[in-house]
Protein backbone atom coordinates (compact mmCIF):
# COMPACT_ATOMS: atom_id res chain seq x y z
CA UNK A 1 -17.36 -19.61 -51.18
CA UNK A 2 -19.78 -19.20 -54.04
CA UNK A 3 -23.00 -16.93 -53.23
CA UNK A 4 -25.80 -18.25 -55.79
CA UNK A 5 -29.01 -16.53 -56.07
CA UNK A 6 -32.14 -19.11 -57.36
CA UNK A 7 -32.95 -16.75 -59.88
CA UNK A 8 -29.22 -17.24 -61.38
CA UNK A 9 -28.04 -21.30 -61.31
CA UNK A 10 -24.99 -22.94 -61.14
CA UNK A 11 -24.16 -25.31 -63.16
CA UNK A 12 -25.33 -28.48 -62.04
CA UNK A 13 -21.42 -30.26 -62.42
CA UNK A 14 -19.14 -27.69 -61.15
CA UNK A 15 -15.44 -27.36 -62.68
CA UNK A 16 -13.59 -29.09 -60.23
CA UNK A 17 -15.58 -32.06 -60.17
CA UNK A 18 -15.62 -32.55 -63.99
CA UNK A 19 -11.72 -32.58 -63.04
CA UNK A 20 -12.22 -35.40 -61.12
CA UNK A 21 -11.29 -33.28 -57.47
CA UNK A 22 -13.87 -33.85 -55.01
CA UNK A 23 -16.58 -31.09 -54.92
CA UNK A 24 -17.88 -29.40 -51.88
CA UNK A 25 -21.17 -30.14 -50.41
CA UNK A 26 -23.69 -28.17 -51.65
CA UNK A 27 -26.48 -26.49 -49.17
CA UNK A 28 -29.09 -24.18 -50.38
CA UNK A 29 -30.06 -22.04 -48.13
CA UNK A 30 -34.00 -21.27 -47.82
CA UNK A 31 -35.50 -17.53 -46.69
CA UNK A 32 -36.25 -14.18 -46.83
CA UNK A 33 -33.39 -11.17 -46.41
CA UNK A 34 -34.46 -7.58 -44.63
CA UNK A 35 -36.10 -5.67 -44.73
CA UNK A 36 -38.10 -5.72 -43.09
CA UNK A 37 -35.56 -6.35 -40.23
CA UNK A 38 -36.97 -9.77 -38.31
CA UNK A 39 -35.21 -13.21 -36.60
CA UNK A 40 -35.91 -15.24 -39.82
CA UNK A 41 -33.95 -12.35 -41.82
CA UNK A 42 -31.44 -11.61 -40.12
CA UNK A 43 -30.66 -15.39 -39.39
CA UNK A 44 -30.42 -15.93 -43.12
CA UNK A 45 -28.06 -12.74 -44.10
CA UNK A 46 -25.72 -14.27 -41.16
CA UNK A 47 -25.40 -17.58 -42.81
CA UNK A 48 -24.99 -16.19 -46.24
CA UNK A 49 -22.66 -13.42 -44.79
CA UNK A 50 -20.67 -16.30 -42.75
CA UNK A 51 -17.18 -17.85 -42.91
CA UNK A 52 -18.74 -20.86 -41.16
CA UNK A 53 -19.85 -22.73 -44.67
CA UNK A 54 -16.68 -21.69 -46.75
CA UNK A 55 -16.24 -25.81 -47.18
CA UNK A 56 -19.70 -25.66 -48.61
CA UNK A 57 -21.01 -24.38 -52.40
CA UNK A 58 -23.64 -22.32 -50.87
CA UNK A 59 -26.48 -20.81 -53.10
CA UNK A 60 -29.75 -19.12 -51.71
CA UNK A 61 -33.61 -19.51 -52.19
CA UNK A 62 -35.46 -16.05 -51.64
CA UNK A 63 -38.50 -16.28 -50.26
CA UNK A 64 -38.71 -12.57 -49.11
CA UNK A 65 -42.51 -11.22 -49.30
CA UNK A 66 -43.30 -8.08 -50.93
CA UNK A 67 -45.94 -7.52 -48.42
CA UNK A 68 -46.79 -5.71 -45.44
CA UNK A 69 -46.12 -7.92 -42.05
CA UNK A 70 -49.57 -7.28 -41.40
CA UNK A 71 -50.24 -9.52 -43.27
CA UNK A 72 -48.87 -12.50 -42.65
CA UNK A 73 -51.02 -15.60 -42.03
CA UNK A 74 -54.02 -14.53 -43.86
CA UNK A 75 -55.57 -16.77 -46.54
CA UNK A 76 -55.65 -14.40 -49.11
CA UNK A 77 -55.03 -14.35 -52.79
CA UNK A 78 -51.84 -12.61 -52.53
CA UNK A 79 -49.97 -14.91 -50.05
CA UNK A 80 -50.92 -17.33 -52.11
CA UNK A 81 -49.51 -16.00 -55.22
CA UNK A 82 -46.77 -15.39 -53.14
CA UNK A 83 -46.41 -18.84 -51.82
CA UNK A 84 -46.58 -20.13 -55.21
CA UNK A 85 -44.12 -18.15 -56.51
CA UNK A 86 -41.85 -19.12 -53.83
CA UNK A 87 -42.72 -22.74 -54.63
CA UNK A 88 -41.88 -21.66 -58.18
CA UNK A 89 -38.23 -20.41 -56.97
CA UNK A 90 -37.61 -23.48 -54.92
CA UNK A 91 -38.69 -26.02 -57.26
CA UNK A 92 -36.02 -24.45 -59.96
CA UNK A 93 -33.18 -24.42 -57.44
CA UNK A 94 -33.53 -27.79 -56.41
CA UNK A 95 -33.35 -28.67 -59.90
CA UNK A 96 -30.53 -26.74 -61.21
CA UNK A 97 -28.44 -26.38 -58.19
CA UNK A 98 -29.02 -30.15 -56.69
CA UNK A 99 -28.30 -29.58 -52.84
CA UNK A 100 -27.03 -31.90 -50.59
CA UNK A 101 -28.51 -30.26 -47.98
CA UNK A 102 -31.40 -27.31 -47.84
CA UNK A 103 -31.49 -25.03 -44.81
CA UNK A 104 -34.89 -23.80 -44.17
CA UNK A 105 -36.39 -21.63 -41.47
CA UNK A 106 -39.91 -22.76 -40.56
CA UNK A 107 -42.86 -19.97 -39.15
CA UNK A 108 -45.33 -19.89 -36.33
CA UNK A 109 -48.14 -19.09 -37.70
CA UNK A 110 -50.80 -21.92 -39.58
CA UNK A 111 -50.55 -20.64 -43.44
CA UNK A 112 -46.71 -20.17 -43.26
CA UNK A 113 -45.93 -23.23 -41.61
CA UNK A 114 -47.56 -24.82 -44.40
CA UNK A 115 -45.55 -22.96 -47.10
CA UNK A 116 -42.21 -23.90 -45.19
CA UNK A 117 -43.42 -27.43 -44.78
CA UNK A 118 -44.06 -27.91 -48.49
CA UNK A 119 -40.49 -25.83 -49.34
CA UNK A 120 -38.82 -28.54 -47.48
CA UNK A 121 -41.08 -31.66 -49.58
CA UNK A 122 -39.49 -29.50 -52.72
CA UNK A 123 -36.39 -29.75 -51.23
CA UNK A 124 -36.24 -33.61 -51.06
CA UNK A 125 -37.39 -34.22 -54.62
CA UNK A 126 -34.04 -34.71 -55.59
CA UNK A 127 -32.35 -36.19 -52.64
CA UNK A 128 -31.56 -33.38 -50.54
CA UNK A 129 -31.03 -33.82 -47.07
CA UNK A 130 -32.97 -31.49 -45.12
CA UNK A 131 -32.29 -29.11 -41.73
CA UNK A 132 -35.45 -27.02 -40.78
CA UNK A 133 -35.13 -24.20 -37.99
CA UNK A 134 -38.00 -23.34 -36.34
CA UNK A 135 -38.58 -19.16 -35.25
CA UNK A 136 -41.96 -18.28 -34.40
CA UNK A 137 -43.41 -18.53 -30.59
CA UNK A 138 -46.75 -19.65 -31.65
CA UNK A 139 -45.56 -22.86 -33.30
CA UNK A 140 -48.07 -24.27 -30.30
CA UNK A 141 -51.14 -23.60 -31.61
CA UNK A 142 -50.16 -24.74 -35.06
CA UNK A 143 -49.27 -28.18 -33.43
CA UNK A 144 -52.66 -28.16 -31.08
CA UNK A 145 -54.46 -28.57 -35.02
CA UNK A 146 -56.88 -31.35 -35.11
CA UNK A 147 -57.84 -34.27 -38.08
CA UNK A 148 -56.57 -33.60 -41.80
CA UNK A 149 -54.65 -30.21 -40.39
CA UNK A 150 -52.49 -31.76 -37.98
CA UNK A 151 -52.27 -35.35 -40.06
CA UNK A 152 -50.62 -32.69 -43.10
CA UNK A 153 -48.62 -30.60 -40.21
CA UNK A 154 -47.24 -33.66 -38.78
CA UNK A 155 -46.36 -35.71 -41.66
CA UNK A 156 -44.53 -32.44 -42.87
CA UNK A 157 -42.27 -31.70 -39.44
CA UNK A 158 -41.22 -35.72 -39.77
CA UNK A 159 -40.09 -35.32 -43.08
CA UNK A 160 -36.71 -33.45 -41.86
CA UNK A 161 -33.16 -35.12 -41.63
CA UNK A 162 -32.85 -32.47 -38.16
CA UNK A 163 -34.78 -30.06 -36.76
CA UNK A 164 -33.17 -26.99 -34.79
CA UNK A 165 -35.21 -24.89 -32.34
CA UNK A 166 -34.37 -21.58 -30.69
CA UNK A 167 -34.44 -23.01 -27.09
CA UNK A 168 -34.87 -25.68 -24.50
CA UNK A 169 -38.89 -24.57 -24.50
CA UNK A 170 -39.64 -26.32 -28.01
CA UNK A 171 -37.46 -29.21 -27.57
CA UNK A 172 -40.14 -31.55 -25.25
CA UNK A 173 -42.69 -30.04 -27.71
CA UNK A 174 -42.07 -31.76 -30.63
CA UNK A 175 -40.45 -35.04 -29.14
CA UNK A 176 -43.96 -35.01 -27.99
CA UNK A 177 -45.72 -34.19 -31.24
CA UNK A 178 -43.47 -37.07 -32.96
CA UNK A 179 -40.78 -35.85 -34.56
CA UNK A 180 -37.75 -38.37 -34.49
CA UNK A 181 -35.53 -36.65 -36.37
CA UNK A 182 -32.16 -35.04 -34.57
CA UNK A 183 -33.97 -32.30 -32.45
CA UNK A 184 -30.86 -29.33 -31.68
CA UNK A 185 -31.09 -25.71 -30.00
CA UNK A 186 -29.69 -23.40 -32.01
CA UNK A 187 -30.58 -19.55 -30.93
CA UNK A 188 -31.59 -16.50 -33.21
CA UNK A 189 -28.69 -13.60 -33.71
CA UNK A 190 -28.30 -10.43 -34.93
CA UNK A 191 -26.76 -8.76 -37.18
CA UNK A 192 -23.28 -8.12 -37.93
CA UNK A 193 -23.69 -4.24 -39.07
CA UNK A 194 -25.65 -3.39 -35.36
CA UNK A 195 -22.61 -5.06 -33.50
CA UNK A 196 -20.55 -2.60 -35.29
CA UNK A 197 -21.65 0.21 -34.49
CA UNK A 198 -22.33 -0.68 -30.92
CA UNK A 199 -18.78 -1.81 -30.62
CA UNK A 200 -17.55 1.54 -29.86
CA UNK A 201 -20.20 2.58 -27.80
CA UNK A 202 -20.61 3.12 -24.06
CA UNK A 203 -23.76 3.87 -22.38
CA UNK A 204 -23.35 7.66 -20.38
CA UNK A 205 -23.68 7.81 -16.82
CA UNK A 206 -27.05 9.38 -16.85
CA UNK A 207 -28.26 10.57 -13.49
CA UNK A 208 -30.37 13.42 -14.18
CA UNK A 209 -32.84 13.96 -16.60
CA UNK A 210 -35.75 12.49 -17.74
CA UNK A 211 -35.07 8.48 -18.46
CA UNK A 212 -36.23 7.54 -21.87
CA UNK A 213 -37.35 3.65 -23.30
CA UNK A 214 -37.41 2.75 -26.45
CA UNK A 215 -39.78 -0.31 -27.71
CA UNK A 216 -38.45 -1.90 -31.54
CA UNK A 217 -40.67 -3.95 -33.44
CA UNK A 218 -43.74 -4.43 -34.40
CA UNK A 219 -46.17 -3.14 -32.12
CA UNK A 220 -49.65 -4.54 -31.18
CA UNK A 221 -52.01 -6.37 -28.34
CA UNK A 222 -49.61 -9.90 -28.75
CA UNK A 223 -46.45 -7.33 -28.31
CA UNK A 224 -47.59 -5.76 -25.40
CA UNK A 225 -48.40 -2.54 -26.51
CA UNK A 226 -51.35 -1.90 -24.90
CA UNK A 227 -49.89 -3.18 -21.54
CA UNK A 228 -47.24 -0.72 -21.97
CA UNK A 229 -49.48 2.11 -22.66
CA UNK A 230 -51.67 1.13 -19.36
CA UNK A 231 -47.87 1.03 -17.34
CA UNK A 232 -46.28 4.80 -18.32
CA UNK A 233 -49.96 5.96 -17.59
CA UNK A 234 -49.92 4.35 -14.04
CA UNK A 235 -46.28 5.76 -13.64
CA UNK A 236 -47.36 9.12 -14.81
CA UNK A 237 -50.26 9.00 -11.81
CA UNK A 238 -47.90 8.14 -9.24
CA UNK A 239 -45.50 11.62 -10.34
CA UNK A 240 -42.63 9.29 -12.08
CA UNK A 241 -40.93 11.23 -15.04
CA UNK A 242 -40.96 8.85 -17.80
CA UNK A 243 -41.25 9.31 -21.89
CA UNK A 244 -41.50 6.29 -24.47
CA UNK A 245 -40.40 5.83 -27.87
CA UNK A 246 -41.89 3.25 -30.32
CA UNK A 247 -39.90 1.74 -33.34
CA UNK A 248 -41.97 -0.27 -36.34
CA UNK A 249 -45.04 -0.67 -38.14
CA UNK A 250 -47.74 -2.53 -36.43
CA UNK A 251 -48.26 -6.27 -36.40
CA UNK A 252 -52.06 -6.66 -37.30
CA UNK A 253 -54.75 -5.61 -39.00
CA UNK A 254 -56.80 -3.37 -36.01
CA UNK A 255 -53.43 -2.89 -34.11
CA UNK A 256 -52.51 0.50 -34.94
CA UNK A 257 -55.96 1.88 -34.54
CA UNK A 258 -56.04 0.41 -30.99
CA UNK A 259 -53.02 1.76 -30.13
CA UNK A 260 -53.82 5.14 -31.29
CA UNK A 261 -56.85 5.20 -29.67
CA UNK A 262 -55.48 3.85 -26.10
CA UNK A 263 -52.97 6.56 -26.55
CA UNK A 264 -55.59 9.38 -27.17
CA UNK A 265 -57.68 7.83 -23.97
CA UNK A 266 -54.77 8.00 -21.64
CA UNK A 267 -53.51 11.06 -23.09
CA UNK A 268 -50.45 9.82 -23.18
CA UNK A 269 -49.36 12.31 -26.55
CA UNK A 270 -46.92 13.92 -24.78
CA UNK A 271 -45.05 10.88 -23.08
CA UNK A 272 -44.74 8.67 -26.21
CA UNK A 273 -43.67 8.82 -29.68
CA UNK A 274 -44.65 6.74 -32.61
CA UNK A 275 -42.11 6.93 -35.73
CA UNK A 276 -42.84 4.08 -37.52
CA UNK A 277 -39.89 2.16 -39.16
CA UNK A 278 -36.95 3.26 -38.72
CA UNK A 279 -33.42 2.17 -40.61
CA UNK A 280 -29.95 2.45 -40.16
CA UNK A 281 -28.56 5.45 -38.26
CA UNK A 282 -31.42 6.66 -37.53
CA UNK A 283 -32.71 3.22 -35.57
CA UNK A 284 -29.31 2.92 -34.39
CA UNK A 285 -29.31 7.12 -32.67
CA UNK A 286 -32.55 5.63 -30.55
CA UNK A 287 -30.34 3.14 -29.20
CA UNK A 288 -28.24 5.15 -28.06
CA UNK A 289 -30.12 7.70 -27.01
CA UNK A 290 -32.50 5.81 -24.93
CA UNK A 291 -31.79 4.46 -21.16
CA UNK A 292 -33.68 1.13 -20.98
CA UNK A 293 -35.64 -1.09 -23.34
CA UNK A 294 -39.48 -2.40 -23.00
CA UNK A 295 -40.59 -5.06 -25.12
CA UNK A 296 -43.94 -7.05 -22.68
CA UNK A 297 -44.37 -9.47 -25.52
CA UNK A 298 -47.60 -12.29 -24.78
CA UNK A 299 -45.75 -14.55 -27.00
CA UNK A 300 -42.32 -14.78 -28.52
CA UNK A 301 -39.37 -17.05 -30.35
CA UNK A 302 -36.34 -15.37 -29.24
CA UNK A 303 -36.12 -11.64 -30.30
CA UNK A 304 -33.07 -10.12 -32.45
CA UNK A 305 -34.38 -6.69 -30.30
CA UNK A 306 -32.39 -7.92 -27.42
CA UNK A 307 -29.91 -8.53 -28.62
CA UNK A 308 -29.59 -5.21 -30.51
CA UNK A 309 -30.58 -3.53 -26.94
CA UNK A 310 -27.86 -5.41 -25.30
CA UNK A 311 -24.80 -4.28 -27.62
CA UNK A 312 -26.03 -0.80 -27.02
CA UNK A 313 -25.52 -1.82 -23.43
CA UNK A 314 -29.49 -1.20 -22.47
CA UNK A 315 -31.15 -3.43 -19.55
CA UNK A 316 -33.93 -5.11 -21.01
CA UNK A 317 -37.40 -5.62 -19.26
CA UNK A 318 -39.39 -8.13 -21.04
CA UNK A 319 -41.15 -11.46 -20.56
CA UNK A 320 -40.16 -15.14 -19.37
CA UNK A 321 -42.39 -16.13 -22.76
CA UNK A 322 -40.75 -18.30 -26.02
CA UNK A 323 -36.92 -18.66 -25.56
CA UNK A 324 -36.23 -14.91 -24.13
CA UNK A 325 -35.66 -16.53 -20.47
CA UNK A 326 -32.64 -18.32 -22.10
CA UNK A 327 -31.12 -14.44 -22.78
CA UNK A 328 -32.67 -12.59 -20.24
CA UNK A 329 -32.41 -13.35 -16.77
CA UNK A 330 -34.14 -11.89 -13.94
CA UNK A 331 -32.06 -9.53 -12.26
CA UNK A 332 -28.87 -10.08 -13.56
CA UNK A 333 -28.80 -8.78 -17.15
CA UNK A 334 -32.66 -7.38 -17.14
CA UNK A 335 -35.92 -7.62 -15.81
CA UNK A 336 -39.07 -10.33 -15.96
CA UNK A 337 -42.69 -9.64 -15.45
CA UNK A 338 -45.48 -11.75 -16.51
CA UNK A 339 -47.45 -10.98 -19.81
CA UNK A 340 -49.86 -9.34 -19.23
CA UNK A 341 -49.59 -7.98 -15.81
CA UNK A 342 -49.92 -3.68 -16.13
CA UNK A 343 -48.78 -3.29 -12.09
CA UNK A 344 -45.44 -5.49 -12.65
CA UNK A 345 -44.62 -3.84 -15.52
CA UNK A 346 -45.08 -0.54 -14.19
CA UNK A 347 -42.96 -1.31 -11.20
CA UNK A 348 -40.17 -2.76 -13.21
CA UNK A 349 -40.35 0.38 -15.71
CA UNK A 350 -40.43 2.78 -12.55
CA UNK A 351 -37.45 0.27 -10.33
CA UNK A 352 -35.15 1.16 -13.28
CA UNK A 353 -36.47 4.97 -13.85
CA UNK A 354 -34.92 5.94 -10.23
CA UNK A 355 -32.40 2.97 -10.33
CA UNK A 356 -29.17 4.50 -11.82
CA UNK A 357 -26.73 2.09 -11.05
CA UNK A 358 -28.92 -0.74 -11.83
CA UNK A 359 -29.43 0.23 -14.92
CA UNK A 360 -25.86 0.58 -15.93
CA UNK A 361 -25.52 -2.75 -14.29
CA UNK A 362 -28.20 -5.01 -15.95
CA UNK A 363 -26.87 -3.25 -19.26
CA UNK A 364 -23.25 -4.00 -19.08
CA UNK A 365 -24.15 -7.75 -18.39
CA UNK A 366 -26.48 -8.15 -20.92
CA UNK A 367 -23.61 -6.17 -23.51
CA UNK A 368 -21.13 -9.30 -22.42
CA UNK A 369 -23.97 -12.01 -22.49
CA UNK A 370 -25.40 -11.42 -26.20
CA UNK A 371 -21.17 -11.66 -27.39
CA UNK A 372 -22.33 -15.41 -27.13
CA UNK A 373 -25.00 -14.91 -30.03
CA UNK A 374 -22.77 -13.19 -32.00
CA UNK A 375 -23.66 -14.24 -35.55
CA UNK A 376 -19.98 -16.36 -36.01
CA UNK A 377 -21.06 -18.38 -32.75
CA UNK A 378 -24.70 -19.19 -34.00
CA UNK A 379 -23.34 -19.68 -37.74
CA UNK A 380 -21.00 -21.96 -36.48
CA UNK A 381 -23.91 -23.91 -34.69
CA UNK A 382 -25.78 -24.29 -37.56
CA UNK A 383 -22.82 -25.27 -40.04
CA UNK A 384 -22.29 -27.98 -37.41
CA UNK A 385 -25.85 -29.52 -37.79
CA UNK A 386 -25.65 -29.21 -41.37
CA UNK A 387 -22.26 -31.36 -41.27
CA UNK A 388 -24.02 -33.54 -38.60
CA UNK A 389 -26.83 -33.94 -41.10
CA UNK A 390 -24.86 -35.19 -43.99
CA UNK A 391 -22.74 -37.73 -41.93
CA UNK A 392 -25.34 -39.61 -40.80
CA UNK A 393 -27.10 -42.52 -42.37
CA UNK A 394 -30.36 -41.90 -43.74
CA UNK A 395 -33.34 -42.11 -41.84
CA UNK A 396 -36.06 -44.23 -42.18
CA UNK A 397 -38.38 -41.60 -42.77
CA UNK A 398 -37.03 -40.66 -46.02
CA UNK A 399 -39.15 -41.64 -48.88
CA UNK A 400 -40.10 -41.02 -52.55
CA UNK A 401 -36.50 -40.36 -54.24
CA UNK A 402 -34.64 -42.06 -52.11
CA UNK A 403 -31.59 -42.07 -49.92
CA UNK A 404 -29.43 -38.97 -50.73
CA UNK A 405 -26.73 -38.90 -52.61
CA UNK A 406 -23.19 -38.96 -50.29
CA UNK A 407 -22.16 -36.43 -48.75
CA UNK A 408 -19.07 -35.34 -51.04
CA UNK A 409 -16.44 -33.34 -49.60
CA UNK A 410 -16.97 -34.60 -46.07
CA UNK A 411 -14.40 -37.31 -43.87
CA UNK A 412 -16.66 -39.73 -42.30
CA UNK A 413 -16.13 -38.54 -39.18
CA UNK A 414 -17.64 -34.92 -40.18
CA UNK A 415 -20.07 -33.50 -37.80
CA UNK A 416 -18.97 -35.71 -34.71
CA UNK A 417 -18.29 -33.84 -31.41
């Protein structure tokens, strides 16, 4: 299967159709690669990585940001010269590669859902069917917009062919908000390299010691961090033996200096660690180094961090927000406490501090239940709503070039269950 950056073409009439052999379906496929390492990236290295689209000529639209996370969903001038410049991108691969199909992810937060819903317009200039895959948590306040906002925001979700969403959660969500299109769960994964290494690995049976959690990603009020902080200090009160480690930059602009200074207030120094990003071995020795993983999220899509805890065989304790309750379930694979709440968190970090064989139990069932978001499984999910895409008549909704072109390279019956 061809890999096609935008920044390098195809031609737009490949060999073997100039031969008169049918050609494959074309898909480009829309988003940013890690690092940093995130749901939207790692979703788009599977696909381009996967064996799932081999029947398709598959070429790729970066839209990686060479900015901080931090700052994502400002208005500023430099997301906006980086928008345009990803409208710039998209606008010549449309052009010179001519899709069938475009593959986009779409964001949570208001200034990147607009980008994504304007990369997807781009993408039907010339005919292209289009699948959009919505990742972010907060896609509800984006959809709570009122007048011109949510007229633009609504008009741009019912402009896709299908929409995919990471769980049951979103579905009733946009059936409400109007969207006709073909509405599908398809999860998040993770990454191919991180199942890999894990493969191998077995968690020791620890029961001595000091017990050790780790916290990956990016670290802040909305992630919990400050709840997390208030916990290990209420476990330290009550004489539990606990240390913390914290993986990743942090999410907002303010959130590292309230972290810091939480930390300094509940002189916690000694009990946690802060080291920032971390890459490669040296993210993947925390994993296996550390007994149980923490991640008290207020709002969520459905993290790849699980799913990297769970090869490493670590029980998870987390919250029922986003599409993490279709991973994590209480008490058989990891543990659920309400955002927010300092006292359940405390008691589910301090339940699996002195609770040896639960731990190695909630981490051995969440090792066999994240084999079935293994990156072939969810590649093959969305290769199947691309096919589903192209079989199907056009909609009504589709306007301003026209119906798309067939769907070359596919039986008729392509797509059907």
């Amino acid at each position: 299967m061809a890999r096609l950056s935008a920044a390098a073409p195809s031609s737009p009439v490949p060999a073997s159709a100039a031969a008169g052999v049918a050609r494959r379906p074309r898909l480009l496929v829309v988003g940013p690669l890690p690092p940093p390492i995130g749901g939207v990236e790692t979703v788009t290295q599977a696909v381009l990585e996967s064996d799932a689209f081999r029947d398709f000529e598959v070429a790729h639209c970066d839209i990686t940001k060479g900015r901080p996370k931090a700052t994502q969903g400002r208005f500023d001038a430099g997301n906006f010269a980086w928008a345009a410049r990803h409208f710039a991108r998209m606008a010549r691969a449309t052009l010179s590669f001519r899709p069938d199909v475009v593959y986009l992810p779409v964001a949570g937060n208001f200034s990147a859902v607009l980008r994504d819903l304007a990369l997807g317009w781009i993408g039907r200039r010339t005919g292209a069917r289009t699948v959009a895959h919505q990742h972010a948590g907060r896609i509800e306040r984006v959809l709570e917009k009122r007048g011109a906002a949510r007229a633009v925001v609504r008009a741009g979700f019912r402009q896709f062919d299908r929409l995919l969403v990471l769980g049951e959660h979103w579905r009733p969500l946009f059936e409400g908000y109007g969207v006709t299109a073909p509405i599908a769960v398809v999860p998040s994964t993770f990454r191919r390299e991180v199942f890999e290494r894990a493969q191998d690995f077995r968690r020791p049976d620890k029961r001595s010691g000091p017990i050790e959690g780790l916290f990956v990603g990016q670290h802040g009020r909305l992630k919990g961090t400050l709840d997390l902080l208030r916990a290990i200090a209420a476990l330290r009160a009550r004489g539990t033996a606990f240390r913390m480690t914290f993986v990743g930059p942090a999410q907002r602009a303010g959130d590292e200096q309230a972290v810091m200074a939480l930390r300094r207030e509940l002189a916690l120094e000694d009990v946690t660690e802060f080291t920032g990003l971390l890459l490669g071995d040296a993210l993947y020795q925390r994993f296996r180094r550390a007994d149980l993983f923490v991640l008290p999220s207020h709002a969520e899509g459905l993290p790849v961090v699980l799913y990297e805890a769970g090869v490493f065989e670590m029980p998870a304790i987390t919250t029922p927000v986003g599409a993490i309750p279709d991973l994590i379930r209480h008490e058989v694979n990891g543990l659920l406490v309400e955002p927010g709440n300092v006292e359940q968190l405390a008691a589910a970090i301090g339940r699996l501090v002195t609770g040896h064989d639960e731990r190695i139990r909630l981490g051995a069932r969440l090792r066999q239940d994240v084999l079935e978001f293994h990156p072939d499984r969810i590649c093959g999910r969305i290769a199947e709503n691309v096919r589903a895409t192209l079989a199907a008549p056009a909609g009504p909704a589709r306007t301003g070039s026209g119906s798309p072109p067939p769907a070359p390279g596919l039986p008729p019956d392509a797509g059907r269950g």
